[in-house]
N, C-alpha and C. Protein backbone atom coordinates (compact mmCIF):
# COMPACT_ATOMS: atom_id res chain seq x y z
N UNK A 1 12.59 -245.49 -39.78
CA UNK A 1 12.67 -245.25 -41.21
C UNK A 1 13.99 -244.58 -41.57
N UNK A 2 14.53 -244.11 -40.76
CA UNK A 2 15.68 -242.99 -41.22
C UNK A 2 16.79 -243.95 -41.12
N UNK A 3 16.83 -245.19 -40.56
CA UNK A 3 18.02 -246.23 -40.10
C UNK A 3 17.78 -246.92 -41.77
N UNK A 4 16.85 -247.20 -42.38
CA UNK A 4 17.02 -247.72 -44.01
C UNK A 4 17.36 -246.57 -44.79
N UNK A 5 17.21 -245.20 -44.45
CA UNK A 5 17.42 -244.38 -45.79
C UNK A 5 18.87 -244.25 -45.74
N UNK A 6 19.84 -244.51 -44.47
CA UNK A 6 20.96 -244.03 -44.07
C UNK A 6 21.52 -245.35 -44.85
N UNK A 7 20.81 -246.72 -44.42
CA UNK A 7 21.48 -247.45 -45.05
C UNK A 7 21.73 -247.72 -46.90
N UNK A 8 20.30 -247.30 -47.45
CA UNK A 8 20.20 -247.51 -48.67
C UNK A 8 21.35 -246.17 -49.17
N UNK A 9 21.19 -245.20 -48.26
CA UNK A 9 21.83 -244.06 -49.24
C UNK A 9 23.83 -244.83 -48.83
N UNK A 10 24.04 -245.72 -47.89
CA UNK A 10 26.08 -246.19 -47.80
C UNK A 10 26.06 -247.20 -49.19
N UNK A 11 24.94 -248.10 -49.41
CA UNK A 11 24.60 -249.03 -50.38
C UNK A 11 25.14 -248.15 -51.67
N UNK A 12 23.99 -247.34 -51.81
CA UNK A 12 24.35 -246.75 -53.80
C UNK A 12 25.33 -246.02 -53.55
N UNK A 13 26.42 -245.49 -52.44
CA UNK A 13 27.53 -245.30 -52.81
C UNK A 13 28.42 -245.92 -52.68
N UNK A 14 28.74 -247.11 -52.12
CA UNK A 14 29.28 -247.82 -52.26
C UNK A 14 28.69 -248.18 -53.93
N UNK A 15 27.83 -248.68 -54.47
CA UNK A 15 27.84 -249.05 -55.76
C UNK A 15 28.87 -248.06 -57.03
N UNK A 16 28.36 -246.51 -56.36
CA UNK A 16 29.16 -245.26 -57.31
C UNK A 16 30.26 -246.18 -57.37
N UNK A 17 31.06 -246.42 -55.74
CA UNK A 17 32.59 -246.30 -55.90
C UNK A 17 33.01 -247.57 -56.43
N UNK A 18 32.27 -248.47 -56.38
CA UNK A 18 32.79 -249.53 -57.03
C UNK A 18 32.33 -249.64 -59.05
N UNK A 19 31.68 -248.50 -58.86
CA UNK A 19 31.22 -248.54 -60.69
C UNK A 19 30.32 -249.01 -60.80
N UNK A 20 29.64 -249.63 -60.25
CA UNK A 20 28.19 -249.65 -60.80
C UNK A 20 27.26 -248.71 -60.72
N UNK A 21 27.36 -248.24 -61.84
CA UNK A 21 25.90 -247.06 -62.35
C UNK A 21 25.57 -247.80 -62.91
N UNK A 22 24.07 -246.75 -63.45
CA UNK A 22 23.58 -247.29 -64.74
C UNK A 22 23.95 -247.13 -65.94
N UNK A 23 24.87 -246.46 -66.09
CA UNK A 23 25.57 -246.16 -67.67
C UNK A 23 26.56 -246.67 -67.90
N UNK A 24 27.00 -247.69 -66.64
CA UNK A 24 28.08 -248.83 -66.96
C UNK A 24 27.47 -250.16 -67.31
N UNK A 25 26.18 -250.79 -66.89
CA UNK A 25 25.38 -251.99 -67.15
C UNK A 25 26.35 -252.59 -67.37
N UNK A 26 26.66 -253.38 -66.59
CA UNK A 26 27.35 -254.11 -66.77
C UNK A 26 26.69 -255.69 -65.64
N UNK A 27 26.78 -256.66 -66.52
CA UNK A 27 26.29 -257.59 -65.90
C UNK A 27 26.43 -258.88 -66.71
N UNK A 28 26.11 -260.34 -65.45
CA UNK A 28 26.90 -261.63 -66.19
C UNK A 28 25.02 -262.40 -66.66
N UNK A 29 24.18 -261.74 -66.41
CA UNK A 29 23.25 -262.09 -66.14
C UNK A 29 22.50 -261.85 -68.17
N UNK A 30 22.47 -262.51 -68.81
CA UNK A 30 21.95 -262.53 -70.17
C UNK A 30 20.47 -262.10 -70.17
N UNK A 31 20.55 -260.69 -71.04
CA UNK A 31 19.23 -260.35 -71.54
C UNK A 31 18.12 -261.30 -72.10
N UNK A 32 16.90 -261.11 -72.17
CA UNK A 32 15.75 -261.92 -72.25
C UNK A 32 15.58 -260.33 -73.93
N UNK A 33 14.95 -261.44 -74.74
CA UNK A 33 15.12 -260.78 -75.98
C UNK A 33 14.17 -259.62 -75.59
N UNK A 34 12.84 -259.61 -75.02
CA UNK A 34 12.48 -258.65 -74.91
C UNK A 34 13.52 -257.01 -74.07
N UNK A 35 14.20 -257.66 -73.40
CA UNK A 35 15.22 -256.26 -72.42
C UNK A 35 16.00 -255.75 -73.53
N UNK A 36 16.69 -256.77 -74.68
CA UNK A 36 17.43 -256.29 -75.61
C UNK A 36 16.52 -255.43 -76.60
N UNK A 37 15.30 -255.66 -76.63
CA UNK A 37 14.61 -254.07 -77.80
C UNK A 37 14.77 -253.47 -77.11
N UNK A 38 14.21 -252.96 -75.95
CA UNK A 38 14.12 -252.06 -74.91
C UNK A 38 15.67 -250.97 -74.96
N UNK A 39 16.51 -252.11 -74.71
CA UNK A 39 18.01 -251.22 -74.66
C UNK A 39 18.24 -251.11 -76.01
N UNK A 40 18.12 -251.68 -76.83
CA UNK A 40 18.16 -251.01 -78.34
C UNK A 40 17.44 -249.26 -78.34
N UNK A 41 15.96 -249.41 -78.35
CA UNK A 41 15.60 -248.60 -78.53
C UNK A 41 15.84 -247.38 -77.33
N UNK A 42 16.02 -247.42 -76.59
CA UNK A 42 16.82 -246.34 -75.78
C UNK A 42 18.10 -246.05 -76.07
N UNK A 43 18.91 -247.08 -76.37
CA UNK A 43 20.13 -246.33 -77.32
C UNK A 43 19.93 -245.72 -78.53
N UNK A 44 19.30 -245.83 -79.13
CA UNK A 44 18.92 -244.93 -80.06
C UNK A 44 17.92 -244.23 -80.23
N UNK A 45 17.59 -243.86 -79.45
CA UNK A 45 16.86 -242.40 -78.76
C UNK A 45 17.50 -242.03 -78.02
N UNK A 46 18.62 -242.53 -77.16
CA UNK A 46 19.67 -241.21 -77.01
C UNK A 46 20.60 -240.52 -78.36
N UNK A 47 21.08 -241.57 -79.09
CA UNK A 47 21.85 -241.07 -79.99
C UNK A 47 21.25 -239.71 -80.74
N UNK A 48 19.71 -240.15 -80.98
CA UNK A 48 19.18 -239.34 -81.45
C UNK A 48 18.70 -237.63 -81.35
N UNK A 49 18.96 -238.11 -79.96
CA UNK A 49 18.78 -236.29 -78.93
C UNK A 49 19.98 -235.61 -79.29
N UNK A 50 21.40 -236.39 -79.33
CA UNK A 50 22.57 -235.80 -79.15
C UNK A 50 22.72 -234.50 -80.19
């Protein structure tokens, strides 16, 4: 078990260093109308906390 956590934990940093977080979303892959309310309404419920 410790040979996948070692690996998953080189994976998401390698993702950091190449920029993929989640607050970059960035992707070629087109939302399904339902994902677009979803990220609507979480963008504006963050705006809203600020």
């Amino acid at each position: 078990m410790n040979i996948i956590t070692k690996t998953w934990q080189r994976y998401c940093n390698w993702l950091d260093e190449m920029g993929l977080t989640p607050e970059n979303k960035r992707c070629c892959v087109p939302l399904d109308e339902r994902a677009q309310k979803a990220l609507r309404a979480e963008q504006t419920s963050n705006t809203t906390k600020k």
